[in-house]
C-alpha atoms as a PDB file:
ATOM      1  CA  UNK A   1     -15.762  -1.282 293.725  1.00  0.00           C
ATOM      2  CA  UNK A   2     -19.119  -3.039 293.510  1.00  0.00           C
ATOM      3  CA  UNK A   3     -19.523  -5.463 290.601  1.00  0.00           C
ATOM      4  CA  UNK A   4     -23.468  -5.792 288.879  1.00  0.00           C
ATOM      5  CA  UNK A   5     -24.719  -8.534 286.840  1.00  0.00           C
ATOM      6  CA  UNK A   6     -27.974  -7.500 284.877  1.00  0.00           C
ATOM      7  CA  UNK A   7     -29.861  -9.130 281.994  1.00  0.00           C
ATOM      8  CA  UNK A   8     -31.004  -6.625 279.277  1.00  0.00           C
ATOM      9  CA  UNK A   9     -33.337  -6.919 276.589  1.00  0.00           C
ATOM     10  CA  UNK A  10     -33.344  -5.071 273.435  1.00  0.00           C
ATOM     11  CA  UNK A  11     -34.702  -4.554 269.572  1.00  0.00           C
ATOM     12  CA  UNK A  12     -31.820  -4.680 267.261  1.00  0.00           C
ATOM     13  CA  UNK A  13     -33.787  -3.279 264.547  1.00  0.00           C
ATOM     14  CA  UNK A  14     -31.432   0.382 264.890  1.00  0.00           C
ATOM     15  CA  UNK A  15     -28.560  -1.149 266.582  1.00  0.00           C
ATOM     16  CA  UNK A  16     -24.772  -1.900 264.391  1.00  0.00           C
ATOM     17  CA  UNK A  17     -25.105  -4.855 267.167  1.00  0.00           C
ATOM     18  CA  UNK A  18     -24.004  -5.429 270.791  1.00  0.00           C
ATOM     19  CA  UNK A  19     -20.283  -4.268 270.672  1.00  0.00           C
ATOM     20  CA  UNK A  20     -19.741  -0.930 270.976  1.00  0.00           C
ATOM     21  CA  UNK A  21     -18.016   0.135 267.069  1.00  0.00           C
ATOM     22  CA  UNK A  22     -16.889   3.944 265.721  1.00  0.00           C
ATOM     23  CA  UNK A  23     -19.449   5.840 263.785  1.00  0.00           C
ATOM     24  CA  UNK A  24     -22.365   2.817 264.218  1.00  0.00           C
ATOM     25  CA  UNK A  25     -25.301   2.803 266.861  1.00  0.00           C
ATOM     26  CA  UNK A  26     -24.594  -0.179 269.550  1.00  0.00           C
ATOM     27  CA  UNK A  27     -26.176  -1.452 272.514  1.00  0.00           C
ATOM     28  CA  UNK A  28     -23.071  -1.587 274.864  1.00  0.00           C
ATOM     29  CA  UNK A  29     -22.053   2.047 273.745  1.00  0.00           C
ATOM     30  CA  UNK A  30     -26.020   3.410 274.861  1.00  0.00           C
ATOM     31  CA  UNK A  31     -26.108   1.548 277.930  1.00  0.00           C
ATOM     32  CA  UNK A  32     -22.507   2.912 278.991  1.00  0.00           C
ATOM     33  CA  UNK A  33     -23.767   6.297 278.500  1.00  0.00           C
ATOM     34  CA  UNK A  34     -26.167   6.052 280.607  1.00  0.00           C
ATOM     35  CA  UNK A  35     -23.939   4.696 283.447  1.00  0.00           C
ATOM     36  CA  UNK A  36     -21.822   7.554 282.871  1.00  0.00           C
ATOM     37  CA  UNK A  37     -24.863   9.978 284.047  1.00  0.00           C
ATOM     38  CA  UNK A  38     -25.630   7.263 286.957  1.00  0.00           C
ATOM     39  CA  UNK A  39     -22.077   7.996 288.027  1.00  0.00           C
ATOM     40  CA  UNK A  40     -21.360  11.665 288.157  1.00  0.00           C
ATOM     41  CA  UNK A  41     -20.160  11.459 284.638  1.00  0.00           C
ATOM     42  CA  UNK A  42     -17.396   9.254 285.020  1.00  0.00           C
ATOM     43  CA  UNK A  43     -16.805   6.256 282.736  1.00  0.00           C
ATOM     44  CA  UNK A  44     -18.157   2.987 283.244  1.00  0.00           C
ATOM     45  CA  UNK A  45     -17.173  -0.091 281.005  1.00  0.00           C
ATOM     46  CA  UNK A  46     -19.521  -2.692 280.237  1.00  0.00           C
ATOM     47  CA  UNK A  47     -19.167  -6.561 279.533  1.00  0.00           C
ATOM     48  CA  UNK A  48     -21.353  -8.640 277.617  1.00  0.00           C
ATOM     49  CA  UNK A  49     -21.660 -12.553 277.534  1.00  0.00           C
ATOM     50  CA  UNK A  50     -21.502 -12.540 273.993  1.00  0.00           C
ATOM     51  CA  UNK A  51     -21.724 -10.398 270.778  1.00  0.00           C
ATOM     52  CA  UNK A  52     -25.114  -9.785 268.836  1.00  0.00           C
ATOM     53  CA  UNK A  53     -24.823  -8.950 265.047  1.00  0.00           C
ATOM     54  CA  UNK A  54     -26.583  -5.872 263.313  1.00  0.00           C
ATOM     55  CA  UNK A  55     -30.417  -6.583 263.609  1.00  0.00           C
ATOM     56  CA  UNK A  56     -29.947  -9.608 266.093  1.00  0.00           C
ATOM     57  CA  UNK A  57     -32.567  -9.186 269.204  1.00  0.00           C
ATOM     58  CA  UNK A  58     -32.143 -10.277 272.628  1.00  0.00           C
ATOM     59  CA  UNK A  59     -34.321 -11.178 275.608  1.00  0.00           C
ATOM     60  CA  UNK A  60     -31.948 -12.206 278.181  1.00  0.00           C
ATOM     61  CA  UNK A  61     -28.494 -10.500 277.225  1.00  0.00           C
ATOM     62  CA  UNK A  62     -26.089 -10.555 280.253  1.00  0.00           C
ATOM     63  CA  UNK A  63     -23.703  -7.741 281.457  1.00  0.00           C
ATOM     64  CA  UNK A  64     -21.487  -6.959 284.206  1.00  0.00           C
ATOM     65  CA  UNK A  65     -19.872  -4.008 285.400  1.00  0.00           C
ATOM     66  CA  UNK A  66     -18.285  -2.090 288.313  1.00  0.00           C
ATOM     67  CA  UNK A  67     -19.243   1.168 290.319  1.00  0.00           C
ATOM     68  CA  UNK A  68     -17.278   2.531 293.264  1.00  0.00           C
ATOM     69  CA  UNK A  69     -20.512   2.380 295.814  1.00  0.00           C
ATOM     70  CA  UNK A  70     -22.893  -0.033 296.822  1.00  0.00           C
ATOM     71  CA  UNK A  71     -26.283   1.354 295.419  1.00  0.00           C
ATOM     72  CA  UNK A  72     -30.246  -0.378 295.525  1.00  0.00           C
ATOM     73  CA  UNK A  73     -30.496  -2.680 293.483  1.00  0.00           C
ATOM     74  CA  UNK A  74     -33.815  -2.108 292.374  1.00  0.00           C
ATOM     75  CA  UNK A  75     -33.151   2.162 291.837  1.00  0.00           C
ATOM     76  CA  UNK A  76     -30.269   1.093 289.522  1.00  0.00           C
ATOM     77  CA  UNK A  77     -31.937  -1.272 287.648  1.00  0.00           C
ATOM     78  CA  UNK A  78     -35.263   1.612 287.451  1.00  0.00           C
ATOM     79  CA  UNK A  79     -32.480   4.110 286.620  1.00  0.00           C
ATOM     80  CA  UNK A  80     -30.980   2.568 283.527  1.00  0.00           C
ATOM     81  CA  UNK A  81     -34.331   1.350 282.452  1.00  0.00           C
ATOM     82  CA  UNK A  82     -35.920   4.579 282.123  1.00  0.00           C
ATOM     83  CA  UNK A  83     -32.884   6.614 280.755  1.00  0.00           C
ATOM     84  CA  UNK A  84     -31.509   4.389 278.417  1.00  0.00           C
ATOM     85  CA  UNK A  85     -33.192   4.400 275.072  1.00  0.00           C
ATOM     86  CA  UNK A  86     -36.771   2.607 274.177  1.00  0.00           C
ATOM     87  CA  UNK A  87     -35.387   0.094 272.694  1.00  0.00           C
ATOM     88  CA  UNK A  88     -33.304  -1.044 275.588  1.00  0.00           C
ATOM     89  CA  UNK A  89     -35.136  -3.197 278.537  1.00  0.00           C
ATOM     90  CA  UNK A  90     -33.123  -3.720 281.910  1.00  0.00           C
ATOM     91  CA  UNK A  91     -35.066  -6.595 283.288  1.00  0.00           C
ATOM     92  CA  UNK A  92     -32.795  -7.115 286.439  1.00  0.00           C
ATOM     93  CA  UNK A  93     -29.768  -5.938 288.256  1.00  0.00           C
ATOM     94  CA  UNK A  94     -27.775  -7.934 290.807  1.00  0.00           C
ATOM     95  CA  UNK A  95     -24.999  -7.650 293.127  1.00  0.00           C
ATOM     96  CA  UNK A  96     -22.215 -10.630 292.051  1.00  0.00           C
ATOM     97  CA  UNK A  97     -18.766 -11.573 293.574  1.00  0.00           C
ATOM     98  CA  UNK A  98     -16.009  -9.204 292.215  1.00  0.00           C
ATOM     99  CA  UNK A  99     -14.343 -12.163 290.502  1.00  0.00           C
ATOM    100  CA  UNK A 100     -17.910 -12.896 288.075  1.00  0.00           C
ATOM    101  CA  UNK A 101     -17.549 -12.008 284.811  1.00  0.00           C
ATOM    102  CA  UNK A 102     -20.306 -12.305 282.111  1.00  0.00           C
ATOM    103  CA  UNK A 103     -18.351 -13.650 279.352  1.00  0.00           C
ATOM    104  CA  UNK A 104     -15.365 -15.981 281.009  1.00  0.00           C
ATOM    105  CA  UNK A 105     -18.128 -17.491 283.927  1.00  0.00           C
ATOM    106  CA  UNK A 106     -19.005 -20.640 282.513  1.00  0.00           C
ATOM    107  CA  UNK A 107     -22.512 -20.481 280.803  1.00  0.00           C
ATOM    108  CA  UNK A 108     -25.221 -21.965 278.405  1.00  0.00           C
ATOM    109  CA  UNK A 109     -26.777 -20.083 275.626  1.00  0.00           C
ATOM    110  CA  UNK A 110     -30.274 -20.549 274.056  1.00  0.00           C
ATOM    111  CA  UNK A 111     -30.524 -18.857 270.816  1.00  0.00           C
ATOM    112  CA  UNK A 112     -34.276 -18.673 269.298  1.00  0.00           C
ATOM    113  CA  UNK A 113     -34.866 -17.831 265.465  1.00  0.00           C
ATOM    114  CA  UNK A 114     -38.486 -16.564 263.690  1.00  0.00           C
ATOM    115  CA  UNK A 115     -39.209 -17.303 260.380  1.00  0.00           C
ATOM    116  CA  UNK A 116     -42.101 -16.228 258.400  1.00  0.00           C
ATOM    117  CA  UNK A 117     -43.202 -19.048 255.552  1.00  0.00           C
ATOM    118  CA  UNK A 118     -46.089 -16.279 254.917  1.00  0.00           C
ATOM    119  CA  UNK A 119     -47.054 -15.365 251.077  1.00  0.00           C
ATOM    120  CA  UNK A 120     -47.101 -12.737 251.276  1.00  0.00           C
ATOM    121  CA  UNK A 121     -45.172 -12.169 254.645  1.00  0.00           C
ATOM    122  CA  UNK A 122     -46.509 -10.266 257.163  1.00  0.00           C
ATOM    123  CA  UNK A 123     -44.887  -6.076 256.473  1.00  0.00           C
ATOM    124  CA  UNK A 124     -45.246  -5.535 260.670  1.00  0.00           C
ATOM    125  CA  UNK A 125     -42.614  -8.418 261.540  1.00  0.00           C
ATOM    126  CA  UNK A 126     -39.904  -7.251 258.797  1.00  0.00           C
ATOM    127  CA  UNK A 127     -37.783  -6.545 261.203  1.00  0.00           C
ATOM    128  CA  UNK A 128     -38.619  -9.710 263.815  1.00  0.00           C
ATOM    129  CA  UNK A 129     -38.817 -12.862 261.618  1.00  0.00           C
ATOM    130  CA  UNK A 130     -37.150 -13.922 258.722  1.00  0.00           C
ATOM    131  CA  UNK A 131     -38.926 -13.820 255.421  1.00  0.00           C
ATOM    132  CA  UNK A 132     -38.866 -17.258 253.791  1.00  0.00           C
ATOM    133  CA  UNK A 133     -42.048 -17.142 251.686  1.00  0.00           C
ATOM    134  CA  UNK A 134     -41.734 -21.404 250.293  1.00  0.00           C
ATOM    135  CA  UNK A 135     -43.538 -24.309 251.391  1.00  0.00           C
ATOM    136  CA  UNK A 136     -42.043 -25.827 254.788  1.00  0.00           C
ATOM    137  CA  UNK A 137     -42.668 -29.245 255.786  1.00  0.00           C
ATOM    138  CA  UNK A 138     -42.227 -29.463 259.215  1.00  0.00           C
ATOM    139  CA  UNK A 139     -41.355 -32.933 259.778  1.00  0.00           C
ATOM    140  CA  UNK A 140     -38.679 -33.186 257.581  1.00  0.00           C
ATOM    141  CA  UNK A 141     -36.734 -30.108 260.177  1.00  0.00           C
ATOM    142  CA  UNK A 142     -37.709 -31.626 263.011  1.00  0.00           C
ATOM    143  CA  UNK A 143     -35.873 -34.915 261.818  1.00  0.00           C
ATOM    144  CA  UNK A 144     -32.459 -33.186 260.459  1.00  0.00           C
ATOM    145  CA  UNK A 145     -32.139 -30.958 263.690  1.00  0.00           C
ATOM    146  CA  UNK A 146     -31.936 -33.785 265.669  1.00  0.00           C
ATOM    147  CA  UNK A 147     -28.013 -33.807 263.972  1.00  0.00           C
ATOM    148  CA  UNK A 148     -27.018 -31.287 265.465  1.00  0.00           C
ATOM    149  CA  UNK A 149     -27.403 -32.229 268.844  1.00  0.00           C
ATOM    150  CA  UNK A 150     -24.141 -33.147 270.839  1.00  0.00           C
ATOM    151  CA  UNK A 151     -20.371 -32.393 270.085  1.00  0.00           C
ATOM    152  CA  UNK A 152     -19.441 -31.559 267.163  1.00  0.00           C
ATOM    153  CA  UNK A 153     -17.075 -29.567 265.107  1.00  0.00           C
ATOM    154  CA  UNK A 154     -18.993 -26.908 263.447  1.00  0.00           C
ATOM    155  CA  UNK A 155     -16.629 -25.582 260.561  1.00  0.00           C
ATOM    156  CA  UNK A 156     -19.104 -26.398 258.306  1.00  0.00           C
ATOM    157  CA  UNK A 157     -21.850 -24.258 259.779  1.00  0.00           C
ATOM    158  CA  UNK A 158     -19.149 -21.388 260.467  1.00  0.00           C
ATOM    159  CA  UNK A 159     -18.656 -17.651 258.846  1.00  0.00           C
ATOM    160  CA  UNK A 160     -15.737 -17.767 256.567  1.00  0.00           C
ATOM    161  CA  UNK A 161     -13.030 -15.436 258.062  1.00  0.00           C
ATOM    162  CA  UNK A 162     -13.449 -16.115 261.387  1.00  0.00           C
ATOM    163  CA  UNK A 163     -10.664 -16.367 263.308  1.00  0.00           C
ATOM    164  CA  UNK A 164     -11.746 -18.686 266.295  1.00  0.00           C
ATOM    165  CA  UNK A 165      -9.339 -22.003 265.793  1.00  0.00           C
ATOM    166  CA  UNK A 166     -11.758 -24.399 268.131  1.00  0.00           C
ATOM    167  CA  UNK A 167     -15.112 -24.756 266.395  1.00  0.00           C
ATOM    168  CA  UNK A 168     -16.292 -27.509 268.458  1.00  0.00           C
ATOM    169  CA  UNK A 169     -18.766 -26.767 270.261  1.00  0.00           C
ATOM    170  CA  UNK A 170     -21.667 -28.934 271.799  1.00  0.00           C
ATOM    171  CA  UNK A 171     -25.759 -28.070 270.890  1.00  0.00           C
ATOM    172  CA  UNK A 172     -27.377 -29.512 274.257  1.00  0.00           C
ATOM    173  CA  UNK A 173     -31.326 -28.917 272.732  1.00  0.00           C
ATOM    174  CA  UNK A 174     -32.345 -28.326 268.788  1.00  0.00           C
ATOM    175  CA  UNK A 175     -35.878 -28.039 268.166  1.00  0.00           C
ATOM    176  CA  UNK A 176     -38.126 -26.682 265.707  1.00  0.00           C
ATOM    177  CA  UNK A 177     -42.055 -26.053 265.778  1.00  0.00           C
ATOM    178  CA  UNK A 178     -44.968 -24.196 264.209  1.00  0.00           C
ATOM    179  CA  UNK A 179     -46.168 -20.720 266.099  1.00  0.00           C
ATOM    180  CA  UNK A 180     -49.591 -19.765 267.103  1.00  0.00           C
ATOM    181  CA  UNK A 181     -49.821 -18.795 263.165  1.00  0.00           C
ATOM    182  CA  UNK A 182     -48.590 -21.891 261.192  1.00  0.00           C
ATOM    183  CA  UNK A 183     -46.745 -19.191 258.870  1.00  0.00           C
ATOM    184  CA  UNK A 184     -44.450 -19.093 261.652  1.00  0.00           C
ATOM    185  CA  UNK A 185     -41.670 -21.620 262.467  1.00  0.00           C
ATOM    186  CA  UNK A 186     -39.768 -21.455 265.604  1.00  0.00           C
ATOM    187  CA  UNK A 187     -35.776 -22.888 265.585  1.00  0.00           C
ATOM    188  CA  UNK A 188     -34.159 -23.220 269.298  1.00  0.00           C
ATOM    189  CA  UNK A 189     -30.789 -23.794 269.817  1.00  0.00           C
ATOM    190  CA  UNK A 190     -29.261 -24.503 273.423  1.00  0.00           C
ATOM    191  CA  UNK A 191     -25.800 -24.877 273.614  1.00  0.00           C
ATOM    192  CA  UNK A 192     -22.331 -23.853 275.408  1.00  0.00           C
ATOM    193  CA  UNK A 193     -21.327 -21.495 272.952  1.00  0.00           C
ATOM    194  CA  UNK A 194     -21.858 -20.656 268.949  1.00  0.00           C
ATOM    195  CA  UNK A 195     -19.793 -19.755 266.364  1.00  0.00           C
ATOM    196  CA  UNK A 196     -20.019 -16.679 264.094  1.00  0.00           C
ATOM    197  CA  UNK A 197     -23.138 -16.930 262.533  1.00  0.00           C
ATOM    198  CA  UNK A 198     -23.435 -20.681 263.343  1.00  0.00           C
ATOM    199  CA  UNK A 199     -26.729 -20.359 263.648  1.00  0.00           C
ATOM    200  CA  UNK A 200     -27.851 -18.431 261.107  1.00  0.00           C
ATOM    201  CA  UNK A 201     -26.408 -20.641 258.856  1.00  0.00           C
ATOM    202  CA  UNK A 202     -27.969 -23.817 260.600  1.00  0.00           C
ATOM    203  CA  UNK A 203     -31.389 -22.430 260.169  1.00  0.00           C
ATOM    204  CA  UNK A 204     -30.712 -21.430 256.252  1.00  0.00           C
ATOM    205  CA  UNK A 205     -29.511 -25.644 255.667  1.00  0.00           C
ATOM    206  CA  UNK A 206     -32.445 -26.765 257.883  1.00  0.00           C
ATOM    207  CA  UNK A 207     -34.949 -24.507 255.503  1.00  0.00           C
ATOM    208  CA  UNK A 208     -33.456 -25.706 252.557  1.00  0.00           C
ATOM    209  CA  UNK A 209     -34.305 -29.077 253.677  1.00  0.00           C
ATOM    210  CA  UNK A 210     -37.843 -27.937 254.534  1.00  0.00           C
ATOM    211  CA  UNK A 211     -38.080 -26.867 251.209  1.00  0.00           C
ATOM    212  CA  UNK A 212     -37.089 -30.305 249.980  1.00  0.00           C
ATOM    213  CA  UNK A 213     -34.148 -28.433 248.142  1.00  0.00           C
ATOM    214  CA  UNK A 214     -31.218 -30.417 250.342  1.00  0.00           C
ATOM    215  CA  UNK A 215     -31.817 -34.045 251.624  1.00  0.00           C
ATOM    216  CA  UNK A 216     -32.472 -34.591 255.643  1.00  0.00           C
ATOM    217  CA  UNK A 217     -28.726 -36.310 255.752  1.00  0.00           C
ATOM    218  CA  UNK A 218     -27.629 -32.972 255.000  1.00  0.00           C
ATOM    219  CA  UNK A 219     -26.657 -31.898 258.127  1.00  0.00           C
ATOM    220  CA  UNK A 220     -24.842 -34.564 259.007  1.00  0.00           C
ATOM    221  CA  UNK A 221     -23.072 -34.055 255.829  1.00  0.00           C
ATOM    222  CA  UNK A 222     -22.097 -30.794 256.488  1.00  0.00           C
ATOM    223  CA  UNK A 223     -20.756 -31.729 259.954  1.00  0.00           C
ATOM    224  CA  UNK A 224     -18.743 -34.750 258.487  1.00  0.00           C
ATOM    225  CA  UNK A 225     -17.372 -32.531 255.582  1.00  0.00           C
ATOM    226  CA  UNK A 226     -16.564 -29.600 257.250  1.00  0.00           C
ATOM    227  CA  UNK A 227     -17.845 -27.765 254.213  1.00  0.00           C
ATOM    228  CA  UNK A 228     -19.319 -24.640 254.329  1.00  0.00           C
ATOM    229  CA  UNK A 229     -20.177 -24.573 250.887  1.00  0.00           C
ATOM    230  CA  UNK A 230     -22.512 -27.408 251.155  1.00  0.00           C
ATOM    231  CA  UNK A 231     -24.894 -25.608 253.931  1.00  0.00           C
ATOM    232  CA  UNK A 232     -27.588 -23.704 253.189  1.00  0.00           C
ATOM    233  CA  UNK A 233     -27.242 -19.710 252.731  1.00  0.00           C
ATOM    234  CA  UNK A 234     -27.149 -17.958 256.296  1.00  0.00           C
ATOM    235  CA  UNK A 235     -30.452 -16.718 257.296  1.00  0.00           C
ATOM    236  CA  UNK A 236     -31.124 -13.039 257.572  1.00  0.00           C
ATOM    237  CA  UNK A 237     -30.356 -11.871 261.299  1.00  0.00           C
ATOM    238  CA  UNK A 238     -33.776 -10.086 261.724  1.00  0.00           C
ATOM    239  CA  UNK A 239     -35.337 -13.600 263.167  1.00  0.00           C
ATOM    240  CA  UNK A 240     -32.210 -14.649 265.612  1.00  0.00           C
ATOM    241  CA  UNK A 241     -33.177 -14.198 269.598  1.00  0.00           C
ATOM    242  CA  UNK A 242     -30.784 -14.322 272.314  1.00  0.00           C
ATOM    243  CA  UNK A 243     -33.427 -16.084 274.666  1.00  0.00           C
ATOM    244  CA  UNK A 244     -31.316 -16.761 277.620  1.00  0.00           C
ATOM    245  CA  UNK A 245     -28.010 -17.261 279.569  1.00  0.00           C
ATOM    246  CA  UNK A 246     -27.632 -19.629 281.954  1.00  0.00           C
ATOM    247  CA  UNK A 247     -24.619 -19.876 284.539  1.00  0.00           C
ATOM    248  CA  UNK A 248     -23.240 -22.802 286.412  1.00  0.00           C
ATOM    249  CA  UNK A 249     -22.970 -22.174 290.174  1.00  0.00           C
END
């Protein structure tokens, strides 16, 4: 067996998410589909370094996976890219030891998140930003993110439910800035993992504050507490980005 590393791109507009699900669209189950065709029909698994939610987008998704030959790289990656569906981009297949694996290798995410402070907001990104049609002040983010940064424990910032028992985690960059358009504000989040919606709901507290509706300390409050009720609703999934993945050699 040959293992293959390749970073995919896709528009989670139609998708149920990443993880392949009965009776819902997903991106793993359309990519191993087309494998399947690539290899005279017989089933290929595919493994993702993380999970995307219904609607989530991603520029630099990671995946691995196993045929039994050693094939071009380049006619592979061509191969899946024009068979699987529009909305799925292969940007680049590799050859990788047998022993990498996309989730377990130790990596870095960077998570970016759109939101549109437009009135009225802008019909032809529905499904790329997230509406948020109030006054922003920009200064007053830029000055709570800064909280986040480091280790912390992020119950606070976490999906009720989940079942994850660690929710430390540590947020290496947190920035936000204005787009080309000043309607547009721009949230990136670097870090060695998230949590369940972590940060969709770090982006809802951080536009409360904007909005003047939650003090700056906020965040640090939240952290401290460990309360999820005192963050900010979670922000609507069309904006979030998986920009990148990063492994250490």
């Amino acid at each position: 067996m040959t293992r293959y590393k390749a970073i995919v791109s896709y528009d989670g507009s139609a998708f149920s998410g990443f993880q392949r699900q009965p009776h819902a669209r997903s991106v793993q189950e359309e990519i191993e589909k087309t494998l399947k065709r690539l290899n005279s029909d017989q089933e290929v698994t595919i493994y993702g370094a993380g999970r995307t939610d219904a609607g989530v987008h991603a520029y630099g998704q990671v995946i691995h996976f196993d045929l039994p030959q050693l094939r071009d790289v380049e006619k592979l990656r061509f191969g899946l890219d024009t068979q699987c569906p529009e909305d799925i981009d292969i940007v680049k297949v590799e050859v990788v030891d047998e022993q990498f694996h996309a989730r377990y290798n130790k990596h870095s995410k960077t998570y970016e998140f759109l939101v549109d402070s437009g009135r009225p907001k802008n019909p032809m990104m529905r499904h790329y930003a997230t509406a948020y049609p109030y006054p922003l002040d920009l200064a007053l983010m830029q000055e709570a993110i800064q909280d986040l940064i480091g280790t912390h424990d992020f119950t606070g910032f976490t999906a009720s439910g989940t079942s994850v028992e660690n929710k430390v985690r540590t947020i290496t960059e947190a920035s936000v800035r204005q787009g080309d358009s000043p309607q547009f504000f721009i949230f990136t989040f670097k870090g060695n993992g998230f949590l369940y919606k972590q940060v969709r709901n770090m982006v809802g507290t951080l536009l409360k504050i904007g909005n003047a509706r939650m003090p700056v300390s906020q965040i640090k409050t939240v952290l401290t507490s460990k309360n999820r009720d005192l963050a900010g609703p979670t922000a609507a999934p069309e904006g979030l980005y998986l920009k990148e993945i990063s492994y250490e050699e």
